[in-house]
Protein backbone atom coordinates (compact mmCIF):
# COMPACT_ATOMS: atom_id res chain seq x y z
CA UNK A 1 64.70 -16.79 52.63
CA UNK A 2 68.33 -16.62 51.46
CA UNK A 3 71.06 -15.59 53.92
CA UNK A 4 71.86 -12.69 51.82
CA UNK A 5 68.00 -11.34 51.45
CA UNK A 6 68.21 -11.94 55.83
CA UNK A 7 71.48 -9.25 56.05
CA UNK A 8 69.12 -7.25 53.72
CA UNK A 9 66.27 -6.47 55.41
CA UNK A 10 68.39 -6.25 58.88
CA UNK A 11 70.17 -3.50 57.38
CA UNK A 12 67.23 -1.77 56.30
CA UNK A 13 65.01 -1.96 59.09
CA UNK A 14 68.44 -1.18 61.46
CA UNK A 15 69.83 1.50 59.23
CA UNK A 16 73.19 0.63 60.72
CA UNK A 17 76.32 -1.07 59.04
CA UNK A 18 76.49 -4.69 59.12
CA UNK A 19 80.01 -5.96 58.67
CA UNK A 20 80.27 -9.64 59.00
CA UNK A 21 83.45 -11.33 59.26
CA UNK A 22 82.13 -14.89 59.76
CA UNK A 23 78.94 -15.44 58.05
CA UNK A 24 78.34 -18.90 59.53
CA UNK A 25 79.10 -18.25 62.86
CA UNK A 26 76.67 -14.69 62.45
CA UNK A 27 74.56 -17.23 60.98
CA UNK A 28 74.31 -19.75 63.55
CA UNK A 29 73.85 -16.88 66.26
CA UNK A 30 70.92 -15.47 64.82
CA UNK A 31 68.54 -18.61 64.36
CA UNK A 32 66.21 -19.86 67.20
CA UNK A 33 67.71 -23.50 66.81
CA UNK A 34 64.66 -25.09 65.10
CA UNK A 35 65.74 -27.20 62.22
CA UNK A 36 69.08 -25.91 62.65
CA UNK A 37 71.28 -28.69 61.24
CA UNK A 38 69.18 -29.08 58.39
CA UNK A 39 69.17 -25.44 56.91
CA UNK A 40 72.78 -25.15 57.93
CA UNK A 41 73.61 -28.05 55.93
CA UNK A 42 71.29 -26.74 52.72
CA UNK A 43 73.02 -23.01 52.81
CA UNK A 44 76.79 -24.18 54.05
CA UNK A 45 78.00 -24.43 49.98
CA UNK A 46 76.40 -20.80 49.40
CA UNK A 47 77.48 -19.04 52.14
CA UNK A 48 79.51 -16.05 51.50
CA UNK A 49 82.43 -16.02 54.25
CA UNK A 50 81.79 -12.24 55.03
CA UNK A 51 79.61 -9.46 53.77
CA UNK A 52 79.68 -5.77 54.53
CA UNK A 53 76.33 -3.98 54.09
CA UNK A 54 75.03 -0.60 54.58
CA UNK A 55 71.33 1.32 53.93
CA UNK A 56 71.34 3.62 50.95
CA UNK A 57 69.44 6.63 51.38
CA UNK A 58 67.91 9.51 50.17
CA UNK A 59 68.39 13.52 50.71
CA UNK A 60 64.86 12.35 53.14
CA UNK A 61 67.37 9.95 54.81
CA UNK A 62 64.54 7.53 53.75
CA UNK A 63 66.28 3.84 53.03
CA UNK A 64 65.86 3.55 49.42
CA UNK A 65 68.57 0.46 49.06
CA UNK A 66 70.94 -1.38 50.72
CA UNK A 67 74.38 -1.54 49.23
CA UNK A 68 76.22 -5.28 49.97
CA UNK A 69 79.73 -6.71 49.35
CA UNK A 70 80.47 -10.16 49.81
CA UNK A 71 84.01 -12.48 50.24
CA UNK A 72 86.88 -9.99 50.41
CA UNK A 73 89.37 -11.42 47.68
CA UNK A 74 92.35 -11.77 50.25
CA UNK A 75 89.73 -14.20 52.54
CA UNK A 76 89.81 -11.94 55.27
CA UNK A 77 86.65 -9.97 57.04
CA UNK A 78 86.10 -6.23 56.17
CA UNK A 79 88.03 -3.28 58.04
CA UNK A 80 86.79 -0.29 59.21
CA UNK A 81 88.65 1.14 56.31
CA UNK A 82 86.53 -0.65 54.07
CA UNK A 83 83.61 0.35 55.55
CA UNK A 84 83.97 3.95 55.31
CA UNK A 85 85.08 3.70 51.56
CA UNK A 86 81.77 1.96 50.83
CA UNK A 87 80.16 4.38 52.66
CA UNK A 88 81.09 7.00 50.36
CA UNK A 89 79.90 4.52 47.54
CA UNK A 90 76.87 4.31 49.28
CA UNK A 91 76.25 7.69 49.28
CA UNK A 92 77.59 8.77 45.47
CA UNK A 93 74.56 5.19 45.28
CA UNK A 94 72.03 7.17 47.02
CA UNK A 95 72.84 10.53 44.72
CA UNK A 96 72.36 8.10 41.38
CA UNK A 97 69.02 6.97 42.86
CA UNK A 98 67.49 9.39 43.77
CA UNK A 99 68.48 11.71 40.74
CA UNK A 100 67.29 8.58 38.60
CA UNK A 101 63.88 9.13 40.33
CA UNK A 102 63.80 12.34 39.94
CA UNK A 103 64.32 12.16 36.39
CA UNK A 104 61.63 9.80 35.95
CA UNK A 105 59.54 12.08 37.94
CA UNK A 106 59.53 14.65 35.58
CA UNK A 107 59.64 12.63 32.00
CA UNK A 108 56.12 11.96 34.15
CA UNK A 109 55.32 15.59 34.59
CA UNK A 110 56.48 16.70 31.28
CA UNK A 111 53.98 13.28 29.82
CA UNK A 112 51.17 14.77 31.62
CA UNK A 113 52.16 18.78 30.38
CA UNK A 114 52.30 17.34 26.55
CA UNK A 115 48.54 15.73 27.24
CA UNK A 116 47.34 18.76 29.06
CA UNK A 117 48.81 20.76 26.27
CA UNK A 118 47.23 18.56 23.85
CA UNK A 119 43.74 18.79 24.85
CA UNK A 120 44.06 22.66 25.57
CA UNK A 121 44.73 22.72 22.32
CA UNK A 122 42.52 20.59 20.63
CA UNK A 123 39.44 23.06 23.12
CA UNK A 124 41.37 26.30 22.27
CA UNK A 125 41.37 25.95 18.17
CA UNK A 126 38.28 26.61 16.12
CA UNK A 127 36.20 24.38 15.45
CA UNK A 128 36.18 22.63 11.37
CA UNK A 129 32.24 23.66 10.85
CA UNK A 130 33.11 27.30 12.11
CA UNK A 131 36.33 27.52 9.80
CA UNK A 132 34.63 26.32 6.80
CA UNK A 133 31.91 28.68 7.10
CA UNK A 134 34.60 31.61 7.35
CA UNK A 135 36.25 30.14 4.84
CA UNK A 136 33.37 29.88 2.10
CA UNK A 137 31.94 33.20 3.52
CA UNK A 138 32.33 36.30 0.94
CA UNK A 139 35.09 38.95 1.99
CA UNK A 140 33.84 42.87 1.77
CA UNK A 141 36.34 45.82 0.93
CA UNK A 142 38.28 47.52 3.17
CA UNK A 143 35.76 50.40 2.23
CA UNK A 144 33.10 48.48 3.29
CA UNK A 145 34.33 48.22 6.99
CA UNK A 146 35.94 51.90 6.76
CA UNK A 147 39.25 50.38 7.61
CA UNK A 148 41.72 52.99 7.07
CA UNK A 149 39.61 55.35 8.53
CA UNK A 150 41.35 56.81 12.47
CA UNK A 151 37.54 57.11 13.39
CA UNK A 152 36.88 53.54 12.85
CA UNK A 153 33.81 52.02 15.27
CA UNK A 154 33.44 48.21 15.56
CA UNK A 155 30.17 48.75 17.21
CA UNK A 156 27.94 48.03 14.91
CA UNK A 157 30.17 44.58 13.00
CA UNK A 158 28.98 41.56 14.83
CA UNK A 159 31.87 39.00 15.82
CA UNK A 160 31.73 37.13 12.13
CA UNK A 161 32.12 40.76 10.84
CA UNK A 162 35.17 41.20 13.12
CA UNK A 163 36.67 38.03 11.52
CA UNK A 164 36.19 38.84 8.34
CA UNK A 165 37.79 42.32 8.24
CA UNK A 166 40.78 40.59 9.85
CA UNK A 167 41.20 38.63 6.78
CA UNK A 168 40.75 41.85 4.65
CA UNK A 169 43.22 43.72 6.84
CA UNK A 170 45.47 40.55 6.16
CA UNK A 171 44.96 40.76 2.81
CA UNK A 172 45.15 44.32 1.82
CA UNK A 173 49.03 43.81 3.67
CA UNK A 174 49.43 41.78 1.22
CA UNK A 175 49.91 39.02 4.27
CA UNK A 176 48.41 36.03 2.65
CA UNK A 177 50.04 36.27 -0.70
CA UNK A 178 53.48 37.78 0.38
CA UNK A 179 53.69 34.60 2.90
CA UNK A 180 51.81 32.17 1.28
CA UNK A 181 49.65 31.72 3.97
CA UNK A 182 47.16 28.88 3.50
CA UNK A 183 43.44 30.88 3.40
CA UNK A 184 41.93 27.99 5.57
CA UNK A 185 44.87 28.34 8.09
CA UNK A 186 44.19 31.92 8.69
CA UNK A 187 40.63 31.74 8.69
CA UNK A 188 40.78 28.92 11.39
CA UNK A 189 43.84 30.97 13.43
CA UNK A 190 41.65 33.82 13.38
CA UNK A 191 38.58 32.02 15.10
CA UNK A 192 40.92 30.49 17.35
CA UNK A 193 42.32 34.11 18.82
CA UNK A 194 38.67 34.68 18.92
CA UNK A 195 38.08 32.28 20.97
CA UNK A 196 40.80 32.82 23.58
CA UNK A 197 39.73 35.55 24.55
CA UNK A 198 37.20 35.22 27.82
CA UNK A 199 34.44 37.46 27.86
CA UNK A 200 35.64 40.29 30.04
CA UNK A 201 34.01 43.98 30.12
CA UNK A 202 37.11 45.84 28.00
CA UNK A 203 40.37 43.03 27.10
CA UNK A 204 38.63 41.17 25.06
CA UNK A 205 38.32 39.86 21.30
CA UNK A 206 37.08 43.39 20.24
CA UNK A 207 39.72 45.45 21.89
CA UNK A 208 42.04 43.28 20.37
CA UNK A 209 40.19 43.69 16.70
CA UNK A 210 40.06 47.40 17.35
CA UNK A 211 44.12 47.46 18.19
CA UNK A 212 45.00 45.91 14.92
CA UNK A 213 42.57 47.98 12.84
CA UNK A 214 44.25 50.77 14.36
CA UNK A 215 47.80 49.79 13.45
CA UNK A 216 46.44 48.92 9.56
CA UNK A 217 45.30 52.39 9.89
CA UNK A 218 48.84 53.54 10.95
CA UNK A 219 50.48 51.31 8.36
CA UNK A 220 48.11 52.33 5.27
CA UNK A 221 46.87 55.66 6.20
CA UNK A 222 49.63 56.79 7.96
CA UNK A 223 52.31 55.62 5.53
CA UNK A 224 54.19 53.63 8.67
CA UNK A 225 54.68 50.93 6.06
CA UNK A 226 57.56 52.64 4.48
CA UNK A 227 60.17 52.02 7.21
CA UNK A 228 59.11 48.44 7.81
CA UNK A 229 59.83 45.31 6.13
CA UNK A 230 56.89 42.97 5.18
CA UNK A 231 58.01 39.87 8.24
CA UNK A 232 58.26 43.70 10.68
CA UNK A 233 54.49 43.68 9.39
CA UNK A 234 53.29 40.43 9.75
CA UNK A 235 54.92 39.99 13.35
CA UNK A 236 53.05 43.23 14.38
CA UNK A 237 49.68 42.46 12.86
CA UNK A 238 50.07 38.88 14.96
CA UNK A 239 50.69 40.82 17.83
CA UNK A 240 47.91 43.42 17.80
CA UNK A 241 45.52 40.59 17.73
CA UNK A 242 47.49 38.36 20.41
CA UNK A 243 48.54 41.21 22.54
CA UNK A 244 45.89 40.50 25.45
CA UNK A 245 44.70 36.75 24.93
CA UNK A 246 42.90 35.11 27.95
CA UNK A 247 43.53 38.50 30.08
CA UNK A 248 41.33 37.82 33.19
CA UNK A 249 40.16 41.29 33.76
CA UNK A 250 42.76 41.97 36.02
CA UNK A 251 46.51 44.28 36.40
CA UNK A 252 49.84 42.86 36.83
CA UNK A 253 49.55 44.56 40.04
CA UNK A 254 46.58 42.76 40.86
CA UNK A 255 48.47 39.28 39.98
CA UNK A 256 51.27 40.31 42.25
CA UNK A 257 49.23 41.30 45.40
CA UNK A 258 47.42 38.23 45.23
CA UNK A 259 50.60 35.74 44.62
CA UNK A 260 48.57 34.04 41.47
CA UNK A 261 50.02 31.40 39.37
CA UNK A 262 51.03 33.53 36.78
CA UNK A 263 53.21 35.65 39.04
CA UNK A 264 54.95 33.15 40.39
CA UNK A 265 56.14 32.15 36.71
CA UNK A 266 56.66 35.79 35.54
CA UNK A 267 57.89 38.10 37.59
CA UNK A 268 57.94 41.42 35.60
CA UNK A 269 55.32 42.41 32.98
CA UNK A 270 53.09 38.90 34.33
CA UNK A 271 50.11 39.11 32.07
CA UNK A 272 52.21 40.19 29.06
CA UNK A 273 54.70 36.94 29.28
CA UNK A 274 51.16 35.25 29.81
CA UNK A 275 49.62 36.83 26.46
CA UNK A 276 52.79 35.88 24.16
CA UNK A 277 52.81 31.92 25.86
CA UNK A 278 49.05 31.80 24.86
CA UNK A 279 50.14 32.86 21.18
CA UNK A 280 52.72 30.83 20.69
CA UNK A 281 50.32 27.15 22.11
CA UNK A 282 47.46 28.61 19.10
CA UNK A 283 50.34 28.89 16.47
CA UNK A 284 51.71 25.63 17.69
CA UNK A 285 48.63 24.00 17.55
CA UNK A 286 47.16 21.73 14.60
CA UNK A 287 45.99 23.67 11.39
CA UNK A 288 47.03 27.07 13.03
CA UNK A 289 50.62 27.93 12.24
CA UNK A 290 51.04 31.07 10.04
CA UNK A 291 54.24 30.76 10.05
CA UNK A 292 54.15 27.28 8.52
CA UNK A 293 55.89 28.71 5.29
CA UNK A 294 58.57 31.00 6.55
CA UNK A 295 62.38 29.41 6.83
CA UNK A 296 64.13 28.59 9.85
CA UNK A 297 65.31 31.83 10.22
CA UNK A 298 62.57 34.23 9.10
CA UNK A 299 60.17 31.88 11.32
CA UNK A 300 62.98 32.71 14.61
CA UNK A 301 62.60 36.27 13.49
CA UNK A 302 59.51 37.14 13.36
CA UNK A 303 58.24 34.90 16.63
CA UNK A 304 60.93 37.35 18.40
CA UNK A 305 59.14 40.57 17.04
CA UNK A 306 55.44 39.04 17.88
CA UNK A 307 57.22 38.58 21.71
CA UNK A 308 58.96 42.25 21.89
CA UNK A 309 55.82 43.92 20.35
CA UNK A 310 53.28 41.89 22.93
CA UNK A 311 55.54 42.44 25.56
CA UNK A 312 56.29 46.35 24.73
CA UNK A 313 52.17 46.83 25.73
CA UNK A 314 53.36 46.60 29.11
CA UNK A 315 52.87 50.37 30.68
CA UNK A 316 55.98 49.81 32.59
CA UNK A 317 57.98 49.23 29.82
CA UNK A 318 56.32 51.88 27.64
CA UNK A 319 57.78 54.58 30.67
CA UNK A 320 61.27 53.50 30.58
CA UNK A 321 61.64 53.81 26.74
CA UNK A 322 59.54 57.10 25.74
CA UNK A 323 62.44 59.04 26.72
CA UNK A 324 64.67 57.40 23.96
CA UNK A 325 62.20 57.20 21.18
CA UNK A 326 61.10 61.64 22.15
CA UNK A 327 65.11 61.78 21.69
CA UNK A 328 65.27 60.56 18.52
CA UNK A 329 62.14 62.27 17.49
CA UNK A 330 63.58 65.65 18.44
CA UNK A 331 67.12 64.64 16.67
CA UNK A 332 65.20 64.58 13.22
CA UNK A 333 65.36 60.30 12.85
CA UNK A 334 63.68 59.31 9.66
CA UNK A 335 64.56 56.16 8.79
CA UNK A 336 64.43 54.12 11.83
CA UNK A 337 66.72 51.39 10.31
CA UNK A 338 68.95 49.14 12.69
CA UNK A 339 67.52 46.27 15.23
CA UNK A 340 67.05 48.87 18.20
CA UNK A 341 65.58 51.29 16.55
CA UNK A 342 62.70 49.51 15.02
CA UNK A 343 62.29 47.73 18.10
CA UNK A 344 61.95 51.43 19.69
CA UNK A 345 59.43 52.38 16.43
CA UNK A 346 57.57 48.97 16.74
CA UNK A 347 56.95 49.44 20.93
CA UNK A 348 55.46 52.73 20.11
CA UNK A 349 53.40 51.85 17.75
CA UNK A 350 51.99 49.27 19.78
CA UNK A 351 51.76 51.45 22.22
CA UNK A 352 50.02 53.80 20.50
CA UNK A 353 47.52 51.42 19.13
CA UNK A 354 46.91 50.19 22.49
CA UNK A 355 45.38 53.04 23.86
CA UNK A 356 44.14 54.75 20.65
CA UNK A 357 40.31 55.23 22.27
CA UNK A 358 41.66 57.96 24.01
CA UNK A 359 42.32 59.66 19.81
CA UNK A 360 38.52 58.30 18.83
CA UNK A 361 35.85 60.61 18.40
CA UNK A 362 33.37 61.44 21.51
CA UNK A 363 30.58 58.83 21.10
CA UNK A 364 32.93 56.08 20.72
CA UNK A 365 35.48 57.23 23.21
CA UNK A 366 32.84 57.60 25.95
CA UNK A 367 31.78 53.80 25.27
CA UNK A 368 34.71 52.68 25.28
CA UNK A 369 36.09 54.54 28.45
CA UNK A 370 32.75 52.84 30.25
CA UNK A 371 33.96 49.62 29.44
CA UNK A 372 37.56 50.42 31.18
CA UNK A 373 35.90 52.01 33.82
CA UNK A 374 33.46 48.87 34.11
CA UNK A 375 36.20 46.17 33.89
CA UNK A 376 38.78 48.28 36.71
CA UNK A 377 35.53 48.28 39.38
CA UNK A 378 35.10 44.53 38.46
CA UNK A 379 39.05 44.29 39.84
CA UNK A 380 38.13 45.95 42.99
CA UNK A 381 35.44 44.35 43.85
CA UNK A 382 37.69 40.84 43.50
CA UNK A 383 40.69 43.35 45.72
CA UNK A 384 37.81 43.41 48.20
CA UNK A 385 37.16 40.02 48.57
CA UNK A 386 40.55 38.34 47.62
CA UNK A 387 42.47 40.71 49.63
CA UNK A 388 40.51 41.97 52.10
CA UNK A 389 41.17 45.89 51.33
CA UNK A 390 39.50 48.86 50.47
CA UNK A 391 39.88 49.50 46.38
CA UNK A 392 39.93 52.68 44.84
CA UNK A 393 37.45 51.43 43.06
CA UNK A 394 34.80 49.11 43.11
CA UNK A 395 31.29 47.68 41.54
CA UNK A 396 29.65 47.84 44.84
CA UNK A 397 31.17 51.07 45.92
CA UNK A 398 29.98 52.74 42.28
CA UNK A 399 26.23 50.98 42.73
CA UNK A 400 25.97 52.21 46.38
C-alpha cells in the first residue's frame, strides 16, 4: 500500500484533517518497525515532503472522498491558512459530488419512467387483431344509431356498436377528412380510450360515449358548430371521450381525504389533471396520434383546448365561471369570438354534456341515475373502510 493510499484511508476512517509537514518523519512514526529499513528505502524517492488532506462529505456528512494536496511549491509544510482554504474546496468538492450523484440518480429514475411508460403503453393501446376488425367492419348512418337525436339511449349498442358510431360521429364532423386522419389510427385510438377505461358502475367507456354523442348532438342539432372552428371541434370531440379515462370510481374529495398518489401530484381538480395525463400517454403512444397531421402550432393548439375542456368538467371550476358565461348570456353575446370567450362557451358545453342524463327522457334517466347512485355507495363503502368514518352513503348501509 502506497504512502499516499495510507493518509487516505486515515482521513476517512478519522474524518479529521491531516496536515503533514514531514512525510518521512510521519512516516517513520506510524510503522511498527518490521522491515522498516527496507520499505523506507523502496518509498524514500516517492515520498511527497508534505500533504494536507481532508474527508469530503455529503449533505449526510457521510465521507464520500477525501480531498489531498501534496509538496507545497515554496518546500514548506501547510498552514492553517491553507487548510481552511481547502476546506472550502472541499466542501464546493462535496456540493459537485453529490449533485453529480444526484443527477445520475434521476437520468436512472427518468430510464426506468421511459420503460414503465413504454410498457403502459404498449398494455394500454388496442390490440392489431381488434383494430383490424374495426377497421374492415362496415360503418352505419348516423340515422341508424339516432345520433342527433337529444333522446339518444346507448342501451341497447353493444361496445363494438359504441366504437363504431364514434367513427360516424367523427366522420359526419367531417374529422377524418378535414384532418386527414389516418382511418386505422382512429379506429385503433378509439379502442384504446375504450380500453382505459376500468369497469366502474357510472365513469366508464359508456358515459364517456354518451358525453360525446351528446355534444355531436349540440354541434349538429343544435347548430353550436357555427361559432366554432373545425381544430375548436376536434379538441372537444377528443375531450368528451377522454374527459374521465381510468376514473377509479371515486371524488376528488375522496382522493384528498385519503392522501392518494394522485393528490399528492395534483392538488386542485386531482382526477381531472389525472384524465388529461392519461390522454395525452394514448395520443403519444405508437399508432395512436390524431394529431399526427396537424403543424406545430395547430398540434400546440388544440392539445391546450383537449386540457381546458377536460379540465373545465371539474364541478369546482364549473361554479366559479357560470356567473360570467349567465352575464354574457343576459348581455345578448352571439358570437362568442376571442380566446376567453370560447374557452367560457367550450367549459359549458362540456359541462353541459357532462351531466346531460339529468335532460334524458324518464326510462333512461332513471337508469342512469341508478348507476350514479350505485357507483357514490361503492365510494362510501371504501370511506368506511379506508377512513374509518361514517359515509353519507354506503353499499352496506343501502343493503341493510
Amino acid at each position: 500500500m502506497s504512502f499516499l493510499e495510507i493518509a487516505r484511508r486515515k482521513k476517512a476512517s478519522e474524518r479529521v484533517i491531516l496536515n503533514i509537514g514531514d512525510c518521512l518523519t510521519w512516516y517513520n512514526l506510524g510503522k511498527d518497525g518490521a522491515d522498516g529499513g527496507e520499505m523506507v528505502a523502496t518509498y524514500l524517492s516517492n515520498l511527497p515532503r508534505s500533504i494536507l488532506c481532508m474527508p469530503i462529505y455529503n449533505g449526510q456528512r457521510e465521507v464520500i472522498g477525501v480531498a489531498q494536496l501534496i509538496n507545497k511549491r515554496n518546500n514548506q509544510p501547510f498552514t492553517d491558512s491553507d487548510a481552511i482554504t481547502f476546506e472550502a474546496f472541499a466542501i464546493f468538492c462535496g456540493l459537485g459530488i453529490h449533485n453529480t450523484q444526484l443527477y445520475e440518480s434521476a437520468c436512472k429514475l427518468m430510464a426506468k419512467q421511459s420503460v414503465a411508460l413504454e410498457c403502459l403503453s404498449y398494455h394500454a393501446t388496442a390490440s392489431p387483431e381488434d383494430t383490424e376488425r374495426l377497421r374492415r367492419d362496415e360503418i352505419p348512418s348516423s340515422a341508424h344509431f339516432h345520433l342527433y337525436s337529444y333522446d339518444f339511449s346507448d342501451f341497447s349498442l353493444t361496445d363494438s356498436d359504441t366504437c363504431k358510431a364514434t367513427i360516424r360521429m367523427f366522420c359526419e364532423l367531417n374529422l377524418v377528412n378535414g384532418f386527414h386522419i389516418p382511418y386505422d389510427v382512429l379506429c385503433r385510438w378509439i379502442l384504446s380510450v375504450k380500453k382505459n377505461y376500468r369497469p366502474v358502475k357510472y365513469h366508464n367507456w359508456r358515459h364517456a360515449f354518451n358525453v360525446a354523442q351528446t355534444m355531436f348532438t349540440v354541434l349538429k342539432t343544435g347548430k353550436m358548430e357555427q361559432f366554432l372552428e373545425d381544430l375548436d371541434i376536434l379538441g372537444l370531440m377528443v375531450a368528451c371521450l377522454c374527459h374521465d379515462l381510468d376514473h377509479r370510481g371515486t371524488n376528488n374529495a375522496f382522493q384528498q381525504l385519503t392522501a392518494s398518489p394522485l393528490a399528492v401530484l395534483y392538488s386542485t381538480s386531482t382526477m381531472e389533471h389525472h384524465h388529461f395525463d392519461q390522454c395525452v400517454m394514448i395520443l403519444s403512444s405508437e399508432g395512436n396520434n390524431l394529431f399526427q397531421d396537424l403543424s406545430a402550432e395547430n398540434y400546440r393548439k388544440v392539445v391546450k383546448i383537449v386540457e381546458k375542456c377536460i379540465l373545465s368538467t371539474d364541478l369546482a371550476m364549473y361554479f366559479r365561471k357560470k356567473d360570467k358565461f349567465i352575464e354574457l348570456v343576459d348581455n345578448g353575446e352571439i358570437s362568442w369570438q376571442g380566446e376567453d370567450k370560447k374557452d367560457l362557451l367550450c367549459g359549458m358545453m362540456m359541462t353541459a354534456c357532462d351531466v346531460a342524463a339529468i335532460a334524458k327522457p324518464w326510462e333512461i334517466q332513471h337508469k342512469i341515475a341508478k348507476l350514479v347512485a350505485d357507483e357514490f355507495f361503492d365510494q362510501g363503502d371504501l370511506e368506511k373502510e379506508q377512513l374509518n368514518q361514517q359515509p353519507v352513503c354506503s353499499g352496506s348501509a343501502y343493503l341493510e
